[in-house]
Protein backbone atom coordinates (compact mmCIF):
# COMPACT_ATOMS: atom_id res chain seq x y z
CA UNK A 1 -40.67 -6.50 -4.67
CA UNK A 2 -42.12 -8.56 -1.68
CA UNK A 3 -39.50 -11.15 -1.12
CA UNK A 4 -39.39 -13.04 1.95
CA UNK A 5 -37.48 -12.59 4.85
CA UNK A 6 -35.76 -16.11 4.19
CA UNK A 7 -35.97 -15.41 0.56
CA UNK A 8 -33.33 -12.58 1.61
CA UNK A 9 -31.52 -14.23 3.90
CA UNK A 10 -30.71 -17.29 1.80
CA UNK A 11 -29.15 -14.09 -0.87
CA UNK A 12 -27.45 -12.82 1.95
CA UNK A 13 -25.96 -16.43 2.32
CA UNK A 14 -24.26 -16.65 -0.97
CA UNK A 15 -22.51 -13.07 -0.80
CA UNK A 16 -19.11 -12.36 -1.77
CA UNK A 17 -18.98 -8.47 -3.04
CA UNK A 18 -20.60 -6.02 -1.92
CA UNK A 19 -20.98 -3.30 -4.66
CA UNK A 20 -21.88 0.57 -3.38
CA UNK A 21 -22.91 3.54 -5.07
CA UNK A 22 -21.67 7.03 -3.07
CA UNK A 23 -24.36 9.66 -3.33
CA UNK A 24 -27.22 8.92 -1.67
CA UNK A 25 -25.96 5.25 0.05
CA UNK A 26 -22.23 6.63 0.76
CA UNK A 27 -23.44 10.02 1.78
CA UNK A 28 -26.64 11.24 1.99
CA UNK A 29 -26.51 12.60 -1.31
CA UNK A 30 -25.36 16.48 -0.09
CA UNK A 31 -22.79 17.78 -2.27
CA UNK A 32 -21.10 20.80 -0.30
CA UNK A 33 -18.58 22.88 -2.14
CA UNK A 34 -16.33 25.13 -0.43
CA UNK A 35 -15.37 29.07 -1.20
CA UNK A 36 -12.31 27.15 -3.42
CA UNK A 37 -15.15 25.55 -5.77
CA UNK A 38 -13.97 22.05 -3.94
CA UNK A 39 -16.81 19.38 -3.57
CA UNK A 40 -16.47 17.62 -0.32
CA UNK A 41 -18.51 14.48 0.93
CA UNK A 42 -19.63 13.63 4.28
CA UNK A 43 -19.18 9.62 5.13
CA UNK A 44 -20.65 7.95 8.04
CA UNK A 45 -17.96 6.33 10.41
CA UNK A 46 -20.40 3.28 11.15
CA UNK A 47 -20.66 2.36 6.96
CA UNK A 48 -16.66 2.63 7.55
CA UNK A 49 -16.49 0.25 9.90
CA UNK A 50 -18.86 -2.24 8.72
CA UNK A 51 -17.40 -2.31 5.75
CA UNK A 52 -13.80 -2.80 6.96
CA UNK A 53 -15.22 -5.72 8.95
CA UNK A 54 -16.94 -7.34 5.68
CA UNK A 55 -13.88 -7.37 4.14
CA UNK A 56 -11.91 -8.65 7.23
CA UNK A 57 -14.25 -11.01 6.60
CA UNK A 58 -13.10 -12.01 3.15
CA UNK A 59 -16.05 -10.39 0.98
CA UNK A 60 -15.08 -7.96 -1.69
CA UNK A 61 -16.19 -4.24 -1.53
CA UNK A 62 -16.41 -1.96 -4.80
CA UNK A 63 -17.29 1.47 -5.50
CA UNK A 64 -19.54 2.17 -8.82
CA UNK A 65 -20.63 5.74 -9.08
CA UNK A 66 -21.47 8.38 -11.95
CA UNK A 67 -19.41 10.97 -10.02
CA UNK A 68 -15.97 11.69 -9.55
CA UNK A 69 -14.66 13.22 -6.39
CA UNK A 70 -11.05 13.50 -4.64
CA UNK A 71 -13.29 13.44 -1.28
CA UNK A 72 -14.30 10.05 -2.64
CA UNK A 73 -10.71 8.36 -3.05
CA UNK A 74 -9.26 9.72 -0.22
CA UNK A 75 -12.51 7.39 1.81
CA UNK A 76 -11.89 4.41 -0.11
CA UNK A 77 -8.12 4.84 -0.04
CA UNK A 78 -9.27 5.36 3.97
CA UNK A 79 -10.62 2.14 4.28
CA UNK A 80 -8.62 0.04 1.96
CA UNK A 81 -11.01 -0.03 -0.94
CA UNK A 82 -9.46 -0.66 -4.29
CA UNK A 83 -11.61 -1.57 -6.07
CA UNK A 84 -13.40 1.96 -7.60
CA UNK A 85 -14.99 3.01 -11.01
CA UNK A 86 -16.44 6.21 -10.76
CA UNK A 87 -17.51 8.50 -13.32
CA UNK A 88 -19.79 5.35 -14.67
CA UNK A 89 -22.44 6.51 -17.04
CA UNK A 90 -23.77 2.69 -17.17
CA UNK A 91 -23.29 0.88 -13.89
CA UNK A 92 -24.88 -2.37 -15.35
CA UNK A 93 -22.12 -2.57 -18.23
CA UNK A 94 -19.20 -2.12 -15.24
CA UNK A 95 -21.02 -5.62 -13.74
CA UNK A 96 -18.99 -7.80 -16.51
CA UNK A 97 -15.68 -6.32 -15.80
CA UNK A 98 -16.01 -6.24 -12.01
CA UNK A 99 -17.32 -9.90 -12.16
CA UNK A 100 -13.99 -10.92 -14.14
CA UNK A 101 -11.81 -8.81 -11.81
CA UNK A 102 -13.08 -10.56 -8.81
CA UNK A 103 -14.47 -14.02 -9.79
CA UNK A 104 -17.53 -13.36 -8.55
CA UNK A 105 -20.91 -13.81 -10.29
CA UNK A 106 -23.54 -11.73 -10.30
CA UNK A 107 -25.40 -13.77 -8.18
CA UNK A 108 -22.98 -14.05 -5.44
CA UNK A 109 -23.10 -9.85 -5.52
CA UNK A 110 -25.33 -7.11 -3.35
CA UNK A 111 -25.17 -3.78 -4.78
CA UNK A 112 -26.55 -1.19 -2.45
CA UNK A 113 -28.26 1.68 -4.76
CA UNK A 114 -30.67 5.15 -4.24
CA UNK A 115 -31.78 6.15 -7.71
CA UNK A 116 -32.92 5.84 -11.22
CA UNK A 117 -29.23 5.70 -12.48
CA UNK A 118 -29.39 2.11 -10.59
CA UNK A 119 -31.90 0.38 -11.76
CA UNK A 120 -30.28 -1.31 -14.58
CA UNK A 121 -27.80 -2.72 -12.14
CA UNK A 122 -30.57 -3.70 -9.41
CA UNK A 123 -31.95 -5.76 -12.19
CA UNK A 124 -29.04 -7.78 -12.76
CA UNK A 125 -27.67 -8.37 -9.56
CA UNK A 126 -27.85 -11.08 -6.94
CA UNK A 127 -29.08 -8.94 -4.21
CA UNK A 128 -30.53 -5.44 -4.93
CA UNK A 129 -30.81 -3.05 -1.87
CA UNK A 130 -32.64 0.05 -1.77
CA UNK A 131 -31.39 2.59 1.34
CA UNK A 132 -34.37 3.18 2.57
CA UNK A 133 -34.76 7.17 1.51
CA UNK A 134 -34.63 6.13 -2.14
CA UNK A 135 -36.79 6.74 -5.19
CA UNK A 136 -40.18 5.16 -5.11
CA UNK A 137 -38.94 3.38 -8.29
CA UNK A 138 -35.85 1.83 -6.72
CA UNK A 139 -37.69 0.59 -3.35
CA UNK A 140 -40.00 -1.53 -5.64
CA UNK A 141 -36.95 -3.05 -7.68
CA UNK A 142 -35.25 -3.83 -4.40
CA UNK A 143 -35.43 -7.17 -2.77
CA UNK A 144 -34.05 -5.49 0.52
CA UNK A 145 -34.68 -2.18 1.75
CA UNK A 146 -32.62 -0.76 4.94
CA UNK A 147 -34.37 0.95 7.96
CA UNK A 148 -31.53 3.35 7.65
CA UNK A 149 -31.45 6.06 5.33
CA UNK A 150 -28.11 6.58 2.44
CA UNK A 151 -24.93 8.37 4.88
CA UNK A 152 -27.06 7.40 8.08
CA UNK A 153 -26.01 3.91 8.60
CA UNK A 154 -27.25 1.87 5.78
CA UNK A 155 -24.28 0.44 4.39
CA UNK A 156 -23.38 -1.08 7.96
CA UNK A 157 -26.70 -2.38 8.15
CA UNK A 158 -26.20 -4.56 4.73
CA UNK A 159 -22.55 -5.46 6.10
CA UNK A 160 -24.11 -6.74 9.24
CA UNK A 161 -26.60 -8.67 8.14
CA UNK A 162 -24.20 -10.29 5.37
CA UNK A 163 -21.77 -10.93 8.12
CA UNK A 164 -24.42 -12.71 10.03
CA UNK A 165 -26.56 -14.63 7.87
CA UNK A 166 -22.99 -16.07 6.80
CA UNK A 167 -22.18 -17.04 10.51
CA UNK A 168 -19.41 -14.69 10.07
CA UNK A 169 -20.43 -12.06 12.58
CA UNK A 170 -18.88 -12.87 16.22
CA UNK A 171 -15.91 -15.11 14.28
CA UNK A 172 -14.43 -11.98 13.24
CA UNK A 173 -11.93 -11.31 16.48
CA UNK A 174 -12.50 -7.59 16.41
CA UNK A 175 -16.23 -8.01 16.62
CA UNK A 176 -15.77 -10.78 19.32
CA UNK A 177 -13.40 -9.31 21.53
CA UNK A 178 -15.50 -6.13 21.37
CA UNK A 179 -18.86 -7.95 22.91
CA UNK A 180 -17.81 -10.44 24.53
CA UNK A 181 -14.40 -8.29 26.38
């Protein structure tokens, strides 16, 4: 969409949930069933721990996906996610209900999407970010696209540079004991 890079920082400013879909941003999009017919997921450890350290932070994470998978709650039970609505047909109607839940308005909320289901979200929303192996259709809604492809590292990019352009980054004690010990 050709925003700015202080056009996206001053959105990153005013973040306060962080809403992800899972296949495709999550994962990257594989769905692997084993010889029991049971769907597993593969999650990137460095979206795990960026987003534990956005919420350490104090900024909401949810989970809005059109699929359902045990793989799926066991990760966000994993990281302390309880906030999840899955099996969503229409993410963009889920936007009221999540706003209410947390107090947050849309504007003050990133969702991180991959594909046409998102796009009526993306349009809605504060912050719309794009992993960066998405549709064609949902890099051109997105005011943010990640260097990182969806399971490779793109969700901790977005919680990093929230963190950050919030001066939140090295005040988290995990994150400043880490560089600076």
């Amino acid at each position: 969409m050709g925003h700015t890079d202080s056009e996206i920082e001053n959105k990153l400013k005013k973040i306060k949930l962080l809403l992800l879909d899972v296949d495709g941003v999550l994962t990257d999009g594989s769905i692997i069933y084993n010889d029991n017919s049971e769907e597993t997921k593969v999650f990137n450890v460095k979206d795990g721990l960026g987003i534990r350290l956005l919420m350490e932070a104090g900024i909401n994470v949810c989970v809005v996906t059109g699929r359902s998978s045990k793989a799926l709650y066991h990760r966000c039970e994993n990281l302390g996610i309880t906030m999840l609505f899955d099996g969503v047909r229409d993410k963009a109607a889920m936007l009221d209900i999540i706003s209410e839940q947390t107090d947050v308005s849309s504007e003050e909320t990133a969702f991180i999407g991959d594909d046409l289901p998102d796009l009526p979200l993306m349009k809605i929303i504060g912050l719309s970010i794009a992993v960066a192996d998405s549709h064609e259709a949902v890099l051109k809604k997105a005011c943010m696209v990640t260097s990182a492809n969806g399971g490779a590292g793109a969700v901790r990019e977005v919680c990093e540079a929230i963190l950050k352009a919030q001066g939140l980054w090295y005040k988290i004690p995990l994150v400043a004991e880490w560089l600076n010990g």
